[in-house]
Protein backbone atom coordinates (compact mmCIF):
# COMPACT_ATOMS: atom_id res chain seq x y z
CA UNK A 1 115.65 86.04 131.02
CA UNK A 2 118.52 86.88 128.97
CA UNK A 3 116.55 86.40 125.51
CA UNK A 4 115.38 88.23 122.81
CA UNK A 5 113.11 89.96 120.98
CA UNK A 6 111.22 90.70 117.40
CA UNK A 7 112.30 93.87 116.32
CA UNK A 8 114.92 94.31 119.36
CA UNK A 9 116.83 97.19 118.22
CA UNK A 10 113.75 99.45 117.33
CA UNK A 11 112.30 99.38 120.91
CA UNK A 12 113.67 101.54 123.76
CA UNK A 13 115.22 99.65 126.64
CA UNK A 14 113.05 99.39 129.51
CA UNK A 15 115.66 100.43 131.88
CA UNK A 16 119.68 102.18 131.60
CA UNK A 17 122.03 100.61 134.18
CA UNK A 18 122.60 103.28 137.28
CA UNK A 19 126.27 103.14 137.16
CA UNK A 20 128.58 105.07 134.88
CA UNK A 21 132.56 104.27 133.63
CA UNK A 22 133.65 107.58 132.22
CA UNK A 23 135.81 107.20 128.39
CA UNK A 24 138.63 109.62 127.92
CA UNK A 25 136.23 112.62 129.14
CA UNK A 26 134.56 112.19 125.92
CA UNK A 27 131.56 110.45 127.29
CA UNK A 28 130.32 108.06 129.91
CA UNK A 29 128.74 104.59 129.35
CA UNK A 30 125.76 103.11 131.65
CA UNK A 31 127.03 99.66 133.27
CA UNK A 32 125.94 97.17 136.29
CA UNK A 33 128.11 96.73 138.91
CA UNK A 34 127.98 93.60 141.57
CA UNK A 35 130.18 96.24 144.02
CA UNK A 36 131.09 99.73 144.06
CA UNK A 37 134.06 100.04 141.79
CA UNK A 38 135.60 103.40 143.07
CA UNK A 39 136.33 102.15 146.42
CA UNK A 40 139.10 99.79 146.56
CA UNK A 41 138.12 96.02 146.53
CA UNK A 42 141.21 94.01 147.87
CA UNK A 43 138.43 90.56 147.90
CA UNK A 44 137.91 91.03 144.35
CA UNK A 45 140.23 87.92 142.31
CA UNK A 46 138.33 87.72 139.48
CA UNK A 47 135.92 90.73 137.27
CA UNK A 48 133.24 89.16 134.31
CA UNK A 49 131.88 91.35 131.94
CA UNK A 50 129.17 90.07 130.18
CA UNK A 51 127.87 91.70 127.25
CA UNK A 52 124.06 92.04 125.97
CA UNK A 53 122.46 90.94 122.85
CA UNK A 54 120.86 92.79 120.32
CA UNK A 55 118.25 94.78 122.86
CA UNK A 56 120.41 95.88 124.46
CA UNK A 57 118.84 94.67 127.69
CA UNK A 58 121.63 94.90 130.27
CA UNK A 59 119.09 95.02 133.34
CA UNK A 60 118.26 91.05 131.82
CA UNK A 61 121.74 89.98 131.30
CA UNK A 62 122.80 91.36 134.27
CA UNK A 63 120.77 89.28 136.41
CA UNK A 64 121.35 86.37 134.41
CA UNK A 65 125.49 87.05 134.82
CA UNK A 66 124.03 87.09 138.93
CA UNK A 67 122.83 83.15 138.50
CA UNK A 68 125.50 82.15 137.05
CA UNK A 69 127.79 83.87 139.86
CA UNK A 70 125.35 82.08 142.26
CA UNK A 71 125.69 78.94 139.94
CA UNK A 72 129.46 78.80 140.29
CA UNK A 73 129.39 79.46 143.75
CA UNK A 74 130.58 82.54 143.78
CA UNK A 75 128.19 84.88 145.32
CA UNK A 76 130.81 86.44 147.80
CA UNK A 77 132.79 89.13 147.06
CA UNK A 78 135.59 87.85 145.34
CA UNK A 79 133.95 88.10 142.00
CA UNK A 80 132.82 91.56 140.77
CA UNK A 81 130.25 91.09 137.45
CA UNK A 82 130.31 93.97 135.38
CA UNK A 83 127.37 94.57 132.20
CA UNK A 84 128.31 97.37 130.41
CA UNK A 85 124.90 99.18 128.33
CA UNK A 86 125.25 100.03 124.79
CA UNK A 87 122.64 102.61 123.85
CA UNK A 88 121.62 103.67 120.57
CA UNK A 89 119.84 106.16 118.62
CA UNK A 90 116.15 104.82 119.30
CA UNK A 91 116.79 105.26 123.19
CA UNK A 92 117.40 108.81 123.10
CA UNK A 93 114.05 109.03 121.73
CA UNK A 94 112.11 107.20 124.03
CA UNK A 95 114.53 108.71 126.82
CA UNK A 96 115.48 112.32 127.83
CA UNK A 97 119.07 110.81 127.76
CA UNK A 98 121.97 113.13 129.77
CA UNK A 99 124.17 114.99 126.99
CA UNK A 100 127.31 112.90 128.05
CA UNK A 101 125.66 109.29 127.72
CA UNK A 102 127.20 107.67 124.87
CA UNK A 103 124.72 106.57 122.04
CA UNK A 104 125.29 104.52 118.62
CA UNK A 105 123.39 103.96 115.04
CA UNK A 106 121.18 100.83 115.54
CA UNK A 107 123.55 97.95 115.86
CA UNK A 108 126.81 100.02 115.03
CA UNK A 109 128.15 98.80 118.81
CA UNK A 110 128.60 95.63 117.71
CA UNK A 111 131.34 96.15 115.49
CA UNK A 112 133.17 98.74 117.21
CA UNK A 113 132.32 101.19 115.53
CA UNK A 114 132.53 105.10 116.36
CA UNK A 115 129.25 106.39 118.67
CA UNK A 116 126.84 109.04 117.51
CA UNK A 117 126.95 111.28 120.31
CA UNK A 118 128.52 112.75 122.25
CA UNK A 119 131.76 111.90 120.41
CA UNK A 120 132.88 109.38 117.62
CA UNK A 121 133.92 106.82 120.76
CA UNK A 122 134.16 103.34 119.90
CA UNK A 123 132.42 100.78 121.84
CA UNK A 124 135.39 99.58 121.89
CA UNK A 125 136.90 102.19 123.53
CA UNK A 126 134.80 101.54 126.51
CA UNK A 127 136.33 98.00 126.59
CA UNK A 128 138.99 99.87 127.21
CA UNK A 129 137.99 101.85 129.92
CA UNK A 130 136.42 99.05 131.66
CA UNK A 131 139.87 96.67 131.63
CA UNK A 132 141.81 99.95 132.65
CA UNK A 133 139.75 100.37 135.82
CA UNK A 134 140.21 97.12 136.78
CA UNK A 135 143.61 97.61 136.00
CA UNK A 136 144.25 99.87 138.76
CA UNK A 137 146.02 97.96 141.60
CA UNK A 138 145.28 100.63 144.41
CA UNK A 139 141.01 99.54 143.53
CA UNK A 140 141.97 95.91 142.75
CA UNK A 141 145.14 94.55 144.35
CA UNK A 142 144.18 91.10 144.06
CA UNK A 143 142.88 90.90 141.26
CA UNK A 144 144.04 87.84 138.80
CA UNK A 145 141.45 87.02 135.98
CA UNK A 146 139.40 89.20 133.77
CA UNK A 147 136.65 87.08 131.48
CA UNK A 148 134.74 89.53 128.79
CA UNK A 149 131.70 87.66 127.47
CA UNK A 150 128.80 88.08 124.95
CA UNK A 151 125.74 86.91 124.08
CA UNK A 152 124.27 87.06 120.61
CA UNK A 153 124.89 90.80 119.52
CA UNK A 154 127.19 90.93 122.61
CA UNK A 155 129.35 87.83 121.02
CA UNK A 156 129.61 90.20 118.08
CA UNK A 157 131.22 93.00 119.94
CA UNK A 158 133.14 90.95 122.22
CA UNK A 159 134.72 88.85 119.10
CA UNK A 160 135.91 91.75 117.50
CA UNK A 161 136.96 93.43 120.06
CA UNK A 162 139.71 90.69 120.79
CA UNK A 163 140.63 90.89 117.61
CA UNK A 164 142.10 94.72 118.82
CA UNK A 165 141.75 95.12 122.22
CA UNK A 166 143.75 97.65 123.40
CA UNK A 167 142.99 97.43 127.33
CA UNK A 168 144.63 93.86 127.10
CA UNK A 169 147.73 95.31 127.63
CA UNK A 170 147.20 97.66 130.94
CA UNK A 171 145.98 93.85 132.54
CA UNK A 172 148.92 91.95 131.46
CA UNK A 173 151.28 94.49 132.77
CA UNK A 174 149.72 93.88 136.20
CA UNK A 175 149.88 90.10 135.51
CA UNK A 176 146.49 89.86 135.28
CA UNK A 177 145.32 87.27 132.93
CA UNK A 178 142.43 88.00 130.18
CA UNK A 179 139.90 85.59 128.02
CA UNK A 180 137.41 86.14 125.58
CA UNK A 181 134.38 84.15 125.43
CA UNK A 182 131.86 84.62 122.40
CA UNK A 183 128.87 82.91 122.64
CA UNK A 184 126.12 82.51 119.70
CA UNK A 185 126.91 85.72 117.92
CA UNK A 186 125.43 86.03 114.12
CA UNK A 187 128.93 86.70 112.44
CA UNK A 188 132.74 86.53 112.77
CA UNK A 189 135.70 89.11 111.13
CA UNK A 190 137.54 86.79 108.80
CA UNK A 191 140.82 87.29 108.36
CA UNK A 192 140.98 86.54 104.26
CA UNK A 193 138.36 86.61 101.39
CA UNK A 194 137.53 82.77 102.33
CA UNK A 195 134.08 81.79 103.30
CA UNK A 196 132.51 78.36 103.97
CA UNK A 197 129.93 79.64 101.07
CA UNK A 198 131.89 81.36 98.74
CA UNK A 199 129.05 81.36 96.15
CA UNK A 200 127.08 83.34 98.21
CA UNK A 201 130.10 85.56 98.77
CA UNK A 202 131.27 85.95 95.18
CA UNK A 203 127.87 87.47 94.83
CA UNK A 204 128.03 89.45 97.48
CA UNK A 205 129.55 93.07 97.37
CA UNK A 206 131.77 93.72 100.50
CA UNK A 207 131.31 90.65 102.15
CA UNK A 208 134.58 91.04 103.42
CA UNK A 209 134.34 94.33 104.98
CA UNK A 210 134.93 94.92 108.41
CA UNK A 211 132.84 94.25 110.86
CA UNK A 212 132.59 90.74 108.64
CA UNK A 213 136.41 90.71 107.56
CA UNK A 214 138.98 92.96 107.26
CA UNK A 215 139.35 94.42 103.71
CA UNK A 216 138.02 97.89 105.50
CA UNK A 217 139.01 98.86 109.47
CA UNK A 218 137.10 101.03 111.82
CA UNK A 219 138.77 103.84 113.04
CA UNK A 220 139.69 102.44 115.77
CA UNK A 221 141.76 100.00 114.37
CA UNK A 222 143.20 102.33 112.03
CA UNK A 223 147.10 102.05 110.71
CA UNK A 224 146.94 98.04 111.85
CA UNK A 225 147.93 95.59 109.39
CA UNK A 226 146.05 92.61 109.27
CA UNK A 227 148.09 90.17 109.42
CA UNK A 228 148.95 92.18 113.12
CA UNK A 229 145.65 91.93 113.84
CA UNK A 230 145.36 87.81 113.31
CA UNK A 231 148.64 87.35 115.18
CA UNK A 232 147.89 89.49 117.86
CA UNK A 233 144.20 87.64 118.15
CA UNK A 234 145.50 84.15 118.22
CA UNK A 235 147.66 84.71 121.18
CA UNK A 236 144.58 85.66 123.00
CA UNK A 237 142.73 83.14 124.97
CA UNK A 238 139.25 82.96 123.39
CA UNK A 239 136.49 80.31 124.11
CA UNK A 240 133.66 80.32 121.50
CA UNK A 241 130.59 79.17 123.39
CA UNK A 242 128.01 77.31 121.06
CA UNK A 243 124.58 75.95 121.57
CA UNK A 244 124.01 72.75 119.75
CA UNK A 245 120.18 74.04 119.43
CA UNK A 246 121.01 77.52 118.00
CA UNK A 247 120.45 76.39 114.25
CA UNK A 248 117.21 78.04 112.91
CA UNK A 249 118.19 79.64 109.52
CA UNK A 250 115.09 82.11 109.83
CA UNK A 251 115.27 83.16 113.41
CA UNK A 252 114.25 86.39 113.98
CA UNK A 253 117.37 88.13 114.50
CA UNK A 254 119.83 85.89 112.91
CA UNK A 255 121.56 87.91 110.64
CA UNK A 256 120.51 87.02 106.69
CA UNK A 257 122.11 89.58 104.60
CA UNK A 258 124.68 87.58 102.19
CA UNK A 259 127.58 88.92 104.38
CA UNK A 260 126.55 86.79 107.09
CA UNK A 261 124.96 83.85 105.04
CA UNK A 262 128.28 83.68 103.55
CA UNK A 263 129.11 82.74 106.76
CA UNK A 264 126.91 79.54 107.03
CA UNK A 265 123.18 78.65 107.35
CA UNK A 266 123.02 79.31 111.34
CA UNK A 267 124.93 80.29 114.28
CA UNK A 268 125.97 77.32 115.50
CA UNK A 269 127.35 76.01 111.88
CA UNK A 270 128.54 79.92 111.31
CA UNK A 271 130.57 79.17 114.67
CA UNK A 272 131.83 75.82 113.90
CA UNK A 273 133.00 76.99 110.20
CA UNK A 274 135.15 80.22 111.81
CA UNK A 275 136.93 78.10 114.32
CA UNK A 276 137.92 75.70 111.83
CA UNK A 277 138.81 78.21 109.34
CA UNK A 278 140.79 79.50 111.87
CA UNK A 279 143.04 76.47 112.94
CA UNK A 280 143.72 75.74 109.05
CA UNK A 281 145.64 79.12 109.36
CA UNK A 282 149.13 79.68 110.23
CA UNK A 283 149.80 76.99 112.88
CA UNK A 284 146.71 76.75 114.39
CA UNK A 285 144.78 78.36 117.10
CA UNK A 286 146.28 76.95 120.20
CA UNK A 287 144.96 79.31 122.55
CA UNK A 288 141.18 78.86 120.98
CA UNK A 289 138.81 76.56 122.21
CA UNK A 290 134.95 75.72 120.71
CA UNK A 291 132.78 74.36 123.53
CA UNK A 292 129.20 73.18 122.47
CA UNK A 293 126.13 73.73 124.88
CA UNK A 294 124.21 70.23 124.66
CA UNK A 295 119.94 71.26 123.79
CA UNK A 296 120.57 75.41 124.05
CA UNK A 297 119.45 77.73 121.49
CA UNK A 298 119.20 80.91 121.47
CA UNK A 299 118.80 81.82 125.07
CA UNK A 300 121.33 83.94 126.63
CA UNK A 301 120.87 83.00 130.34
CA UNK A 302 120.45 78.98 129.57
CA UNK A 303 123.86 79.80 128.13
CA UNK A 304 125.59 81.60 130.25
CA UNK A 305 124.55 79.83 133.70
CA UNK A 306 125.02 76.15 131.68
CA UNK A 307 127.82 73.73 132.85
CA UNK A 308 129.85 74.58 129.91
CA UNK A 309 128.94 78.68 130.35
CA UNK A 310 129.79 78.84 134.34
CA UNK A 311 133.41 76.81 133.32
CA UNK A 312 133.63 79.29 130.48
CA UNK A 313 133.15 82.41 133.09
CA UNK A 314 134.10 80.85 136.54
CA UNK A 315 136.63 77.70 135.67
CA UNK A 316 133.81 75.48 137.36
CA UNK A 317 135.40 71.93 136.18
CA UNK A 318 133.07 70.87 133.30
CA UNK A 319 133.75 68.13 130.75
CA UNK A 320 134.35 71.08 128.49
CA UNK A 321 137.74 72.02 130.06
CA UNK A 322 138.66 68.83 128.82
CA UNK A 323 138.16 69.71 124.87
């Protein structure tokens, strides 16, 4: 199960994925695969990546992204499910790791930001390389919908990196259409100094850093303005997937430093709170949706393979689509 842990990010995964997506010859990242990518796949219509929490336990989320594939009905070919593996510091110690593997500081994945070894990539910049392979019309010449998902820590990454998103573009020049869905994450980049608890802000030094706003930028979003940023993310399709039951203000790894309880008391107030926030901004957020799971909490699979998580992923017709 897709779930997680106590101390999550201080234990070694219990397995790295077996396949690899090279980044700019700078480093290669362990992923999943449904099908072998470097052969050409003309069934393929539709790629979901689907991002791990906090442990960093692709193998789980990977067969969780499997029953939900099986859920929607989809377990021919024409879907190819993707779970990229974001390693970090504490797995090179409990693993003999190869040189080129890509590795980060504890949780510094899930805000983009550069990689420890064996180059300052950005998890981001695997994004990247993921939408650009699937980019490639002479592997995927049917291809017509890309859905990047995360759970948890993976909502995190996934949240920001639409805020960016670079590979968007290689997709969209192949007119192949792209959506974001962020489910139970712990924070959200703001894009202004407000916060539904400014009192806890106002005492709180940086709370509007990135990855929790965007008074600093990671380097890879260096020499963007932010009001760029903000228009560029609200033309983005983005679904923000929210269990009703994810509302313990002491869970285990809910994020409690006063940057992220400036945010709200839980995730699934901290989601509600940034999606309105963000349609009392500049015209709205037409392209933005919030989508409640009825009873879930913090359970990555029980989100991803609900009714409102397989329309999310697989446009299965759910009440949801109808928010």
């Amino acid at each position: 199960m897709a779930q997680e842990e106590d101390i999550p990010h201080k234990q070694p995964v219990k397995a790295i994925a077996d396949a690899r997506v090279p980044v700019d010859n700078r480093g290669v990242n362990p992923v999943y695969l449904s099908a072998d990518w470097s052969a050409p796949q003309p069934q393929v219509t539709r790629a979901v990546v689907v991002v791990h929490g906090i442990r960093r336990n692709a193998d789980d989320y990977f067969q969780s992204a499997l029953r939900a594939q099986a859920a929607a009905g989809e377990t021919g070919r024409a879907a190819l499910m993707i779970v990229p593996q974001f390693l970090n510091d504490t797995d090179a110690n409990g693993y003999d790791l190869a040189p080129d593997l890509l590795r980060w500081r504890t949780e510094e994945w899930q805000g983009g930001e550069p990689a420890l070894a064996p180059a300052p990539v950005s998890s981001f910049e695997v994004f990247d390389a993921i939408l650009a392979r699937l980019a490639d019309r002479t592997r995927f010449p049917n291809l017509a919908q890309v859905v990047v998902a995360g759970h948890s820590g993976g909502g995190q990454v996934v949240q920001r990196y639409a805020i960016g998103a670079r590979g968007e573009a290689a997709l969209k020049r192949a007119g192949i259409a792209v959506r974001y869905v962020v489910a139970n994450p712990s924070s959200y980049a703001y894009f202004s100094g407000e916060r539904p608890e400014p009192a806890i802000a106002a005492a709180c030094p940086g709370y509007n850093d990135w990855k929790y706003g965007l008074a600093t930028l990671p380097p890879y979003l260096a020499g963007q303005t932010p009001e760029a940023l903000e228009k560029a993310y609200l033309a983005r399709r983005v679904i923000y997937l929210l269990g009703t039951a994810d509302n313990d203000p002491d869970h285990h790894v809910l994020d409690k430093s006063c940057k992220g309880r400036a945010q709200g008391p839980n995730r699934h107030a901290r989601g509600h709170a940034y999606a309105a926030y963000m349609q009392a901004r500049n015209g709205g957020t037409p392209n933005h949706s919030v989508w409640d799971v009825p009873g879930v909490a913090h359970d990555g699979d029980q989100m991803l393979t609900s009714e409102r998580g397989l329309a999310a992923l697989f446009d299965v017709p759910s009440v949801a689509a109808r928010k």
